[in-house]
Protein backbone atom coordinates (compact mmCIF):
# COMPACT_ATOMS: atom_id res chain seq x y z
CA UNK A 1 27.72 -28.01 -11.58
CA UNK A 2 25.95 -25.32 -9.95
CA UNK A 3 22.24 -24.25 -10.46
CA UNK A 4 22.14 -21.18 -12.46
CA UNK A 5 20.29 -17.90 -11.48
CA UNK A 6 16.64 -17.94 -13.02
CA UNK A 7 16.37 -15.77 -16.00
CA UNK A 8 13.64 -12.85 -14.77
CA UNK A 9 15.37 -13.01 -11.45
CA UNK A 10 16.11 -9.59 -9.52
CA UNK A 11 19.39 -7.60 -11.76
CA UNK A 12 19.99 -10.84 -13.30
CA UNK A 13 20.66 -10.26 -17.26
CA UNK A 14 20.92 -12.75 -19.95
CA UNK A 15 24.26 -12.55 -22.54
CA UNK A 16 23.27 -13.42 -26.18
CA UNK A 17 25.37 -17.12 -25.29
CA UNK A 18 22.72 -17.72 -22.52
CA UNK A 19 24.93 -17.09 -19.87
CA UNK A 20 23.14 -15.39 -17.52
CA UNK A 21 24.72 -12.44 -14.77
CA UNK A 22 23.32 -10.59 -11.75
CA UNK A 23 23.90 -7.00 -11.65
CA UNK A 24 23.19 -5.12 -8.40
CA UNK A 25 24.01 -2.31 -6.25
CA UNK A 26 25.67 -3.35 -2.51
CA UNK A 27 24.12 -0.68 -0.78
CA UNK A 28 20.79 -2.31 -1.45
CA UNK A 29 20.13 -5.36 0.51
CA UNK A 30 21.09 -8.84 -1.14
CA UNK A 31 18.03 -10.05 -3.32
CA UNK A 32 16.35 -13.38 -2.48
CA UNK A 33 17.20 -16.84 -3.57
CA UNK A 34 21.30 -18.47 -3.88
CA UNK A 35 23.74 -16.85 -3.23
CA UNK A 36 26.69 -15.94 -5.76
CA UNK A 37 29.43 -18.52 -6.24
CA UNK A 38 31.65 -15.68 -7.64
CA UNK A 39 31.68 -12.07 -7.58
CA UNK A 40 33.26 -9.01 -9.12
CA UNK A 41 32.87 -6.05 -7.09
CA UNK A 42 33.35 -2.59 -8.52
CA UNK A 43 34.25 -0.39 -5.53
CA UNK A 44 36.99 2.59 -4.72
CA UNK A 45 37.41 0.54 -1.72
CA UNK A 46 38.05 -2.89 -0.62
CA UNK A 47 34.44 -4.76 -0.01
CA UNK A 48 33.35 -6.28 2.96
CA UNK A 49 33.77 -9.99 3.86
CA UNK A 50 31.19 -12.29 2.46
CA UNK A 51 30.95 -16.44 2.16
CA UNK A 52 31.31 -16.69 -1.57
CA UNK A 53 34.51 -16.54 -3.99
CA UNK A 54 35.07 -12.63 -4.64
CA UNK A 55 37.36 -10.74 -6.62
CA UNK A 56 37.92 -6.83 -5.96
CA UNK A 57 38.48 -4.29 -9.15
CA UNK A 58 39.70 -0.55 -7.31
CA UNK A 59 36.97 1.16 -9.46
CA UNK A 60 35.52 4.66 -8.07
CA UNK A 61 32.51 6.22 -8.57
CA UNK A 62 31.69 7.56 -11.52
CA UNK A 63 35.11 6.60 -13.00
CA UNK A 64 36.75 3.97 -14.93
CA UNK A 65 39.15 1.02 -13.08
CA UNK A 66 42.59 2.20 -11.49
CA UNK A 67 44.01 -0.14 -12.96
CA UNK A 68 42.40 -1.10 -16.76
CA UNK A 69 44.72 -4.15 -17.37
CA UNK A 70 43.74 -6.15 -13.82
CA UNK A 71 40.03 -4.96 -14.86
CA UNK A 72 40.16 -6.55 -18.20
CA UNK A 73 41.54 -9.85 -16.66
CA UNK A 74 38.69 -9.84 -13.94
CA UNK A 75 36.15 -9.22 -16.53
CA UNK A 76 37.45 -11.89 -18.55
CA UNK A 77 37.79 -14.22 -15.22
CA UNK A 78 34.19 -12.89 -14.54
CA UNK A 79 32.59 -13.78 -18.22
CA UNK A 80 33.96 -17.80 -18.17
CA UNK A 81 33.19 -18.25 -14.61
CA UNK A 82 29.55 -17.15 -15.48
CA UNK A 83 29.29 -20.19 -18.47
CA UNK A 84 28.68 -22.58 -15.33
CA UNK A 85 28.40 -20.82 -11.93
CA UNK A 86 26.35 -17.86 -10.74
CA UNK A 87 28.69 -14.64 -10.85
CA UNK A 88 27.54 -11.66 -9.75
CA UNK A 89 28.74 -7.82 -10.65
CA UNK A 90 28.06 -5.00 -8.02
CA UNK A 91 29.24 -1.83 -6.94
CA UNK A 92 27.76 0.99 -4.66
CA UNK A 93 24.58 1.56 -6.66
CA UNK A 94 24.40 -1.28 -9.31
CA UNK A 95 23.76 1.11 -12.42
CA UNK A 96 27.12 2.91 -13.58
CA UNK A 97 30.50 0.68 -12.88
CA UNK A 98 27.66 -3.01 -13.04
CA UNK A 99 26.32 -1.40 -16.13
CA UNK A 100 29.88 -0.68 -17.43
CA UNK A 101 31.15 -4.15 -16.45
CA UNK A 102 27.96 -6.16 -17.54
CA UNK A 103 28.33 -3.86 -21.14
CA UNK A 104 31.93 -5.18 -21.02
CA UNK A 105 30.66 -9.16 -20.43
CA UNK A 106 28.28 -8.12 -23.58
CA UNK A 107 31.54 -7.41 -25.62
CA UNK A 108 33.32 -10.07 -24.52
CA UNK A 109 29.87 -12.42 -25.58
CA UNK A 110 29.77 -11.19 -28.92
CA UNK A 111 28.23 -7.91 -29.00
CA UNK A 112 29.91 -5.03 -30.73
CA UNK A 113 30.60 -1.95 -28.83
CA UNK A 114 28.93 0.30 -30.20
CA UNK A 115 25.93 -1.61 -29.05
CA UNK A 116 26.97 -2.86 -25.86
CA UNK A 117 25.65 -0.25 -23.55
CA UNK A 118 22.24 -0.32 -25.39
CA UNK A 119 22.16 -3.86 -25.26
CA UNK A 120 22.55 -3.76 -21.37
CA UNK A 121 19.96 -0.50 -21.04
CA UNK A 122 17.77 -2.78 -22.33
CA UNK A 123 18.18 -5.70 -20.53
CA UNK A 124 19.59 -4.76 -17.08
CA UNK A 125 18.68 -1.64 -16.25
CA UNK A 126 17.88 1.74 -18.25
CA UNK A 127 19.89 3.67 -16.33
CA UNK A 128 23.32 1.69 -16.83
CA UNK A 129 26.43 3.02 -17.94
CA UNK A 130 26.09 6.41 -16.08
CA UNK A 131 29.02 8.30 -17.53
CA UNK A 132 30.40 9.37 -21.40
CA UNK A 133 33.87 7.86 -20.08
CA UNK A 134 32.41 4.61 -19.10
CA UNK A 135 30.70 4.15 -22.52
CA UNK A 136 33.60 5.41 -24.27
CA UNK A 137 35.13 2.41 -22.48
CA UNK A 138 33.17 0.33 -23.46
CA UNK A 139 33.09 0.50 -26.76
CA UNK A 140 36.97 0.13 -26.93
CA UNK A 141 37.00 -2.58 -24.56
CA UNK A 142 38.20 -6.07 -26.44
């Protein structure tokens, strides 16, 4: 089993399960301690090589997932993996698609959503979810 992120750590949110996630934005430089063993990035373009398990969602900025269906599934993928290993959710600036995704993880944990995005505001980041399309998503994602 691997050791989970510490709760208080840099981006890293806890799900009402007690899973816990790390958020952050790529173009900020990779916070301290382990590394991810898994990680969902958000981008419009293909990320950059790094030495841990990765998955890659086409997701602009400021927009929702090119393709919705392959998001779902790597959101889903992303959620389990996070009951025993430390999974990590980024894109350019960590705020709008990480907010979006981590509100999605929220859903997928048990929180309605309608509350999702609040429930990540408050604890991730208060700027999360930066666009009315990305909460309408989430509160229809299931």
């Amino acid at each position: 089993m691997t050791t989970p992120w510490t709760s208080g750590a840099e981006g890293v949110m806890r799900l009402p399960s007690g899973r816990l996630v790390r958020g952050r934005g790529l173009r900020r430089p990779l916070p301290a301690g382990p590394s991810p063993t898994f990680a969902l990035y958000l981008l419009g373009h293909q990320p950059p090589a790094v030495a841990w398990e990765t998955r890659w969602v086409r997701w602009p900025d400021f927009r929702l997932p090119s393709d919705r269906s392959a998001a779902a599934e790597a959101l889903r993928e992303a959620w389990a993996r996070a009951a025993d290993e430390r999974v990590e959710i980024a894109c350019g600036g960590g705020y709008g698609r990480t907010g979006t995704a981590l509100a999605c993880l929220a859903v997928l944990d048990g929180v309605p959503g309608r509350e999702a995005v609040a429930y990540v505001r408050e604890h991730y980041a208060s700027r999360a979810v930066e666009t009315p399309w990305q909460r309408r998503f989430v509160s229809r994602f299931a």
